[in-house]
Protein backbone atom coordinates (compact mmCIF):
# COMPACT_ATOMS: atom_id res chain seq x y z
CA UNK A 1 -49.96 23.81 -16.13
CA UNK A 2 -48.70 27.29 -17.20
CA UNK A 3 -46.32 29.36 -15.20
CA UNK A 4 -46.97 33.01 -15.50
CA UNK A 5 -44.86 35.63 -14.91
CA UNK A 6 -45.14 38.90 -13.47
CA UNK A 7 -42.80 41.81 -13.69
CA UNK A 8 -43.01 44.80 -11.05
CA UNK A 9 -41.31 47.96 -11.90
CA UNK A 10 -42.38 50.62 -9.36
CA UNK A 11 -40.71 50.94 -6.18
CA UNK A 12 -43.66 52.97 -5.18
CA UNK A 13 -45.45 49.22 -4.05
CA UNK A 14 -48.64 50.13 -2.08
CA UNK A 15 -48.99 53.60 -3.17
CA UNK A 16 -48.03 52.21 -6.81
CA UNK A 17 -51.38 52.57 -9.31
CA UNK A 18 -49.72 50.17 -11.64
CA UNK A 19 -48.55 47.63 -8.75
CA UNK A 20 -52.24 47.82 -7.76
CA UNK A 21 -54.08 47.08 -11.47
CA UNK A 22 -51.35 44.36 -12.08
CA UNK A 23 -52.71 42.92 -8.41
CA UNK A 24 -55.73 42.10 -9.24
CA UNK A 25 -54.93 40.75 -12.65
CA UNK A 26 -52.96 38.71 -10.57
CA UNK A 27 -55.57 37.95 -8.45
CA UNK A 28 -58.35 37.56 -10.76
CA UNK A 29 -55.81 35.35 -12.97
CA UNK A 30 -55.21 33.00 -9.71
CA UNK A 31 -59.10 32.23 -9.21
CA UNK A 32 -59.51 31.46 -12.69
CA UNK A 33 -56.23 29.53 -13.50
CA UNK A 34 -55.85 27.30 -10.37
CA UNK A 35 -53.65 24.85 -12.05
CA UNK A 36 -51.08 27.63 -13.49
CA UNK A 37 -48.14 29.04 -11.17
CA UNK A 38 -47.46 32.35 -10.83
CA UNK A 39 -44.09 33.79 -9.84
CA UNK A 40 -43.19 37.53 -9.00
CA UNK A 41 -39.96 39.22 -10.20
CA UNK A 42 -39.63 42.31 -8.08
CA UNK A 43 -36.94 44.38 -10.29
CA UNK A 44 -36.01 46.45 -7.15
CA UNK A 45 -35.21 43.27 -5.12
CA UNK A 46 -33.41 41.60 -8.14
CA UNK A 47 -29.86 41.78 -8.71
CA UNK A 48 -28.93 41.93 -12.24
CA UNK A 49 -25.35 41.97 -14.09
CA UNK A 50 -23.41 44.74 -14.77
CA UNK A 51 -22.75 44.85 -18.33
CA UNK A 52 -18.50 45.83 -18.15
CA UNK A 53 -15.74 43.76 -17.22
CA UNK A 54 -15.67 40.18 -18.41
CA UNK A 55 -19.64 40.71 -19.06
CA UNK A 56 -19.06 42.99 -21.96
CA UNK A 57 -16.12 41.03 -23.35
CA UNK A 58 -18.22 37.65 -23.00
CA UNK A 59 -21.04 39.83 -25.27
CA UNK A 60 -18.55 40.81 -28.13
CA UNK A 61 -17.10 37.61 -27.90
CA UNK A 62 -20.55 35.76 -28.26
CA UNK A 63 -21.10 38.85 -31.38
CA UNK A 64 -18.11 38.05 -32.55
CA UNK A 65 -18.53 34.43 -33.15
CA UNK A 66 -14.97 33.72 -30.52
CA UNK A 67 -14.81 31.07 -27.54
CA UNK A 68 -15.44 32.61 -23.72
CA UNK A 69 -12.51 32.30 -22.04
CA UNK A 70 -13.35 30.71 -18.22
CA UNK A 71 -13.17 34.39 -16.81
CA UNK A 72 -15.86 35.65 -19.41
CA UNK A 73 -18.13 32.50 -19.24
CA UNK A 74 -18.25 32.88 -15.27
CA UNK A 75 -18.96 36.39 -15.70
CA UNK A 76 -22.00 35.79 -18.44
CA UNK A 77 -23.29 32.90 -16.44
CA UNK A 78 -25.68 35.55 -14.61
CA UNK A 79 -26.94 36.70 -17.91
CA UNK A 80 -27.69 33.18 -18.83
CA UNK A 81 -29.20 32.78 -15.51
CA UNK A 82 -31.70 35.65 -15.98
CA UNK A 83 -32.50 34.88 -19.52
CA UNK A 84 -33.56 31.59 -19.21
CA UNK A 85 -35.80 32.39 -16.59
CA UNK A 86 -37.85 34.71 -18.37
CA UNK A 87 -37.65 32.49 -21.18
CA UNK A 88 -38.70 29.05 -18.72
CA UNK A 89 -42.66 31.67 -18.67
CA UNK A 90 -45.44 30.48 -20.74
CA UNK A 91 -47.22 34.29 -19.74
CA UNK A 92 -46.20 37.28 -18.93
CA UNK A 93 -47.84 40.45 -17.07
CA UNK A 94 -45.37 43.67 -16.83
CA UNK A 95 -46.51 46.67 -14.54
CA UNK A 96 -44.81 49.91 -15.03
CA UNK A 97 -44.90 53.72 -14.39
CA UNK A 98 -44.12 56.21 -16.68
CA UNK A 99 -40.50 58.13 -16.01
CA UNK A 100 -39.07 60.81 -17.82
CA UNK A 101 -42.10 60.21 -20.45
CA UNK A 102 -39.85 55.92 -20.57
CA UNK A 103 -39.58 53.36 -18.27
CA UNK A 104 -38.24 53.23 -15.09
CA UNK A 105 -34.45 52.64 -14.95
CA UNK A 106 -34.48 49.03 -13.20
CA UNK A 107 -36.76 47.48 -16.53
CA UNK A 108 -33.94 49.27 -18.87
CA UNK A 109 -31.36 46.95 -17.39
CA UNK A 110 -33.61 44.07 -17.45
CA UNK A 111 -34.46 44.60 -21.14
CA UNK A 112 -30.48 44.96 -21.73
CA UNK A 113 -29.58 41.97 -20.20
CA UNK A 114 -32.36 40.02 -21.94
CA UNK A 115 -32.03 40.92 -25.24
CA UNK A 116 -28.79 39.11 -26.25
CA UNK A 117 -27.98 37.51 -29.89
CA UNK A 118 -28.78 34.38 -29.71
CA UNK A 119 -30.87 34.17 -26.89
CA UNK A 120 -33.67 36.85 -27.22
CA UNK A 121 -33.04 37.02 -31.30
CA UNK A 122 -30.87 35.82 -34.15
CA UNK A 123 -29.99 37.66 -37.21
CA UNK A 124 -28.80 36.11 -40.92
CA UNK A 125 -28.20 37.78 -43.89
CA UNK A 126 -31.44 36.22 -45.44
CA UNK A 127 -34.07 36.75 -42.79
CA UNK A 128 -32.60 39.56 -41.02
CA UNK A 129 -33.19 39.74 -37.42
CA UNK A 130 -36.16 37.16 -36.00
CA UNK A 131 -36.86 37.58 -32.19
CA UNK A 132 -36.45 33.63 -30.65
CA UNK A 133 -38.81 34.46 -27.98
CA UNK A 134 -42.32 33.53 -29.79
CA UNK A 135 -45.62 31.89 -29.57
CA UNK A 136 -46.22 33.66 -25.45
CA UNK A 137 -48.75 36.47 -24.51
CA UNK A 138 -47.75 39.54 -22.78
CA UNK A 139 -49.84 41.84 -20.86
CA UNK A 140 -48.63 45.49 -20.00
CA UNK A 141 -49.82 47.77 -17.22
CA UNK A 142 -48.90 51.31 -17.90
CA UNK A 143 -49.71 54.41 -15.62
CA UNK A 144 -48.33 57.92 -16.22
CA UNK A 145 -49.34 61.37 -14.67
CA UNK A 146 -49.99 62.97 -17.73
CA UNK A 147 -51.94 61.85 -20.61
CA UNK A 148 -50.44 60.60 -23.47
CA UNK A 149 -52.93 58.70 -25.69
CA UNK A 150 -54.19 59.20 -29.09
CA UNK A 151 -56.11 63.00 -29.21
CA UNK A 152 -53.97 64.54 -26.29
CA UNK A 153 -51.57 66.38 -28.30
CA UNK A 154 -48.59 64.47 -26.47
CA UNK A 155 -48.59 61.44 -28.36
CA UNK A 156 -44.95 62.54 -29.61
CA UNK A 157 -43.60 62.69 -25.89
CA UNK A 158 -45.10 58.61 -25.11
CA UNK A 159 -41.35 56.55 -24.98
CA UNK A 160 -42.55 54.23 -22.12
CA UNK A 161 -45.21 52.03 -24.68
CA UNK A 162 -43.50 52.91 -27.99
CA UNK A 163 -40.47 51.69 -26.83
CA UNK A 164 -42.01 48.58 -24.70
CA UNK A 165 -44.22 47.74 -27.57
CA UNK A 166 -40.94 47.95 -30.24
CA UNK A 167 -38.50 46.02 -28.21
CA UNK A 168 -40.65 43.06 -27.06
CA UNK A 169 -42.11 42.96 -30.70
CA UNK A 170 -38.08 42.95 -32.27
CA UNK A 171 -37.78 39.88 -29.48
CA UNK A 172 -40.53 38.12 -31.30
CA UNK A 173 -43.69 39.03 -28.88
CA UNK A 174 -46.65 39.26 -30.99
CA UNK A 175 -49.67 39.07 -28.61
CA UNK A 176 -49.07 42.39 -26.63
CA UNK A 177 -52.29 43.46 -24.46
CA UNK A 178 -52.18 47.10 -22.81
CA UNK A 179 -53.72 48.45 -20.07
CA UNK A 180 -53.46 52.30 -19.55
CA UNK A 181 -54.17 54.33 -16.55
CA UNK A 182 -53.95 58.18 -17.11
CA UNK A 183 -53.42 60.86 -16.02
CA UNK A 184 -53.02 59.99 -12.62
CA UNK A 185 -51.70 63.37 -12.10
CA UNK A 186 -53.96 66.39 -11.70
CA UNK A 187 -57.08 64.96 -11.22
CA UNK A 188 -59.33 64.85 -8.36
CA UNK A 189 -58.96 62.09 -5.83
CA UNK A 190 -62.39 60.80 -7.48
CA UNK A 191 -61.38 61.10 -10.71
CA UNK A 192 -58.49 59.35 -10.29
CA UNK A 193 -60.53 56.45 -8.01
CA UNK A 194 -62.54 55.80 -11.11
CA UNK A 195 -59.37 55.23 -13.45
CA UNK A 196 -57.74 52.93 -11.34
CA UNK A 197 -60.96 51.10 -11.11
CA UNK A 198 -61.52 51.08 -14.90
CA UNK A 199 -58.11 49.60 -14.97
CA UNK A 200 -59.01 47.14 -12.60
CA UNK A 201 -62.10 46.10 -14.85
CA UNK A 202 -59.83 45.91 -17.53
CA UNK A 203 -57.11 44.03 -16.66
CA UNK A 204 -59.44 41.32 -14.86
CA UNK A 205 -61.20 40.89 -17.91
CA UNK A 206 -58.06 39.84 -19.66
CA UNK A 207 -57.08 37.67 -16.45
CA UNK A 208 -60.17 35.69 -17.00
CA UNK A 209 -59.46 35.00 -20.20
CA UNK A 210 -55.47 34.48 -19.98
C-alpha cells in the first residue's frame, strides 16, 4: 500500500483551475489505486516554521557541523516534523498557479523548510551535492494566465516550472510529470472550458497509471 501525497497551493479552491485538474487526478487515482492512501496538505491551512530565532541558529549549527543546544533543537523540531512527512510519501501530486511568472508564496516556504542539509540533500567534496530524496514520482499541475510554453516568445519569463523542475531535481526527484493549463487568461469562457478539460484528460491518464 502506497501513500500518496498531494500538495495544494492556490487559495483560490473552487474557482482554482489547478485545484480542479489535481481533483480529478485525485479522483481518478482513488478508483484505480484502492489499496493506496491519499493525504491532502493544504499549504494555506498549514502552519510552517519561521526560519529566525533559534530556527536559523539550529540551521547554521546543523551547517556548521555544532551540537543544538535544547533551545535550538525545540525550535527545529517543527522542521523535522514537516520534513519527515513529506519524506514518510511514496507519490507525490503538486497543484500550483502561476504568480509573479513563480510560485505562489506559501510553496516557497514549504520548499525552504524542506530542503535542509542532510535531510533533503548531502554534499561531500567527492560527489558534490546528491539530493537524499530518490527513487519517488512526482506529478505537477501548473496553470498560468498567460502562455509560457515552448514557441510563445515568453519562455524567458516561465520561473514557476524552471524553478519547480530545478529544485525538486537538486533534491534528487527524477521522475517529474507536468501537466500545463494555459493561458487561462484572455480566452473565451469556451476556450478556456476545453483547456481545463484537456488537463483533466491528461492528468487522469497519468492517475491510471500512477
Amino acid at each position: 500500500m502506497a501513500r500518496l501525497l498531494y500538495i495544494e497551493t492556490s487559495p483560490r479552491k473552487d474557482r482554482s483551475v489547478s485545484i480542479k485538474v489535481a481533483r480529478a487526478f485525485i479522483d481518478k487515482y482513488k478508483q484505480t489505486h484502492q489499496g493506496d492512501t491519499v493525504d491532502i496538505l493544504d499549504l494555506w491551512k498549514k502552519e510552517l516554521p519561521s526560519f529566525d530565532g533559534e530556527v536559523i541558529n539550529a540551521k547554521y549549527a546543523i551547517m556548521h557541523g555544532e551540537q543544538h543546544t535544547e533551545a535550538q533543537k525545540n525550535a527545529w523540531k517543527a522542521v523535522e516534523d514537516t520534513i519527515a512527512d513529506f519524506k514518510s510519501a511514496d507519490k507525490y501530486v503538486i497543484s500550483l498557479p502561476m504568480w509573479n511568472f513563480g510560485i505562489p508564496y506559501k510553496l516557497k516556504h514549504f520548499i525552504d523548510v524542506l530542503v535542509q542539509p542532510g535531510y533533503a540533500f548531502s554534499f561531500s567534496p567527492a560527489e558534490g551535492y546528491k539530493g537524499l530524496i530518490t527513487g519517488r514520482p512526482i506529478v505537477l499541475i501548473y496553470a498560468r494566465g498567460g502562455a509560457y510554453g515552448s514557441g510563445t516568445g515568453a519562455e524567458k519569463m516561465d520561473f514557476q516550472k524552471t524553478y519547480l523542475e530545478n529544485i525538486l531535481g537538486f533534491i534528487g526527484f527524477t521522475d517529474i510529470k507536468s501537466v500545463i493549463i494555459e493561458p487561462t487568461l484572455m480566452v473565451t469562457p469556451e476556450e478556456k472550458t476545453k483547456l481545463v478539460e484537456g488537463a483533466i484528460g491528461q492528468a487522469e491518464k497519468i492517475a491510471t497509471a500512477y
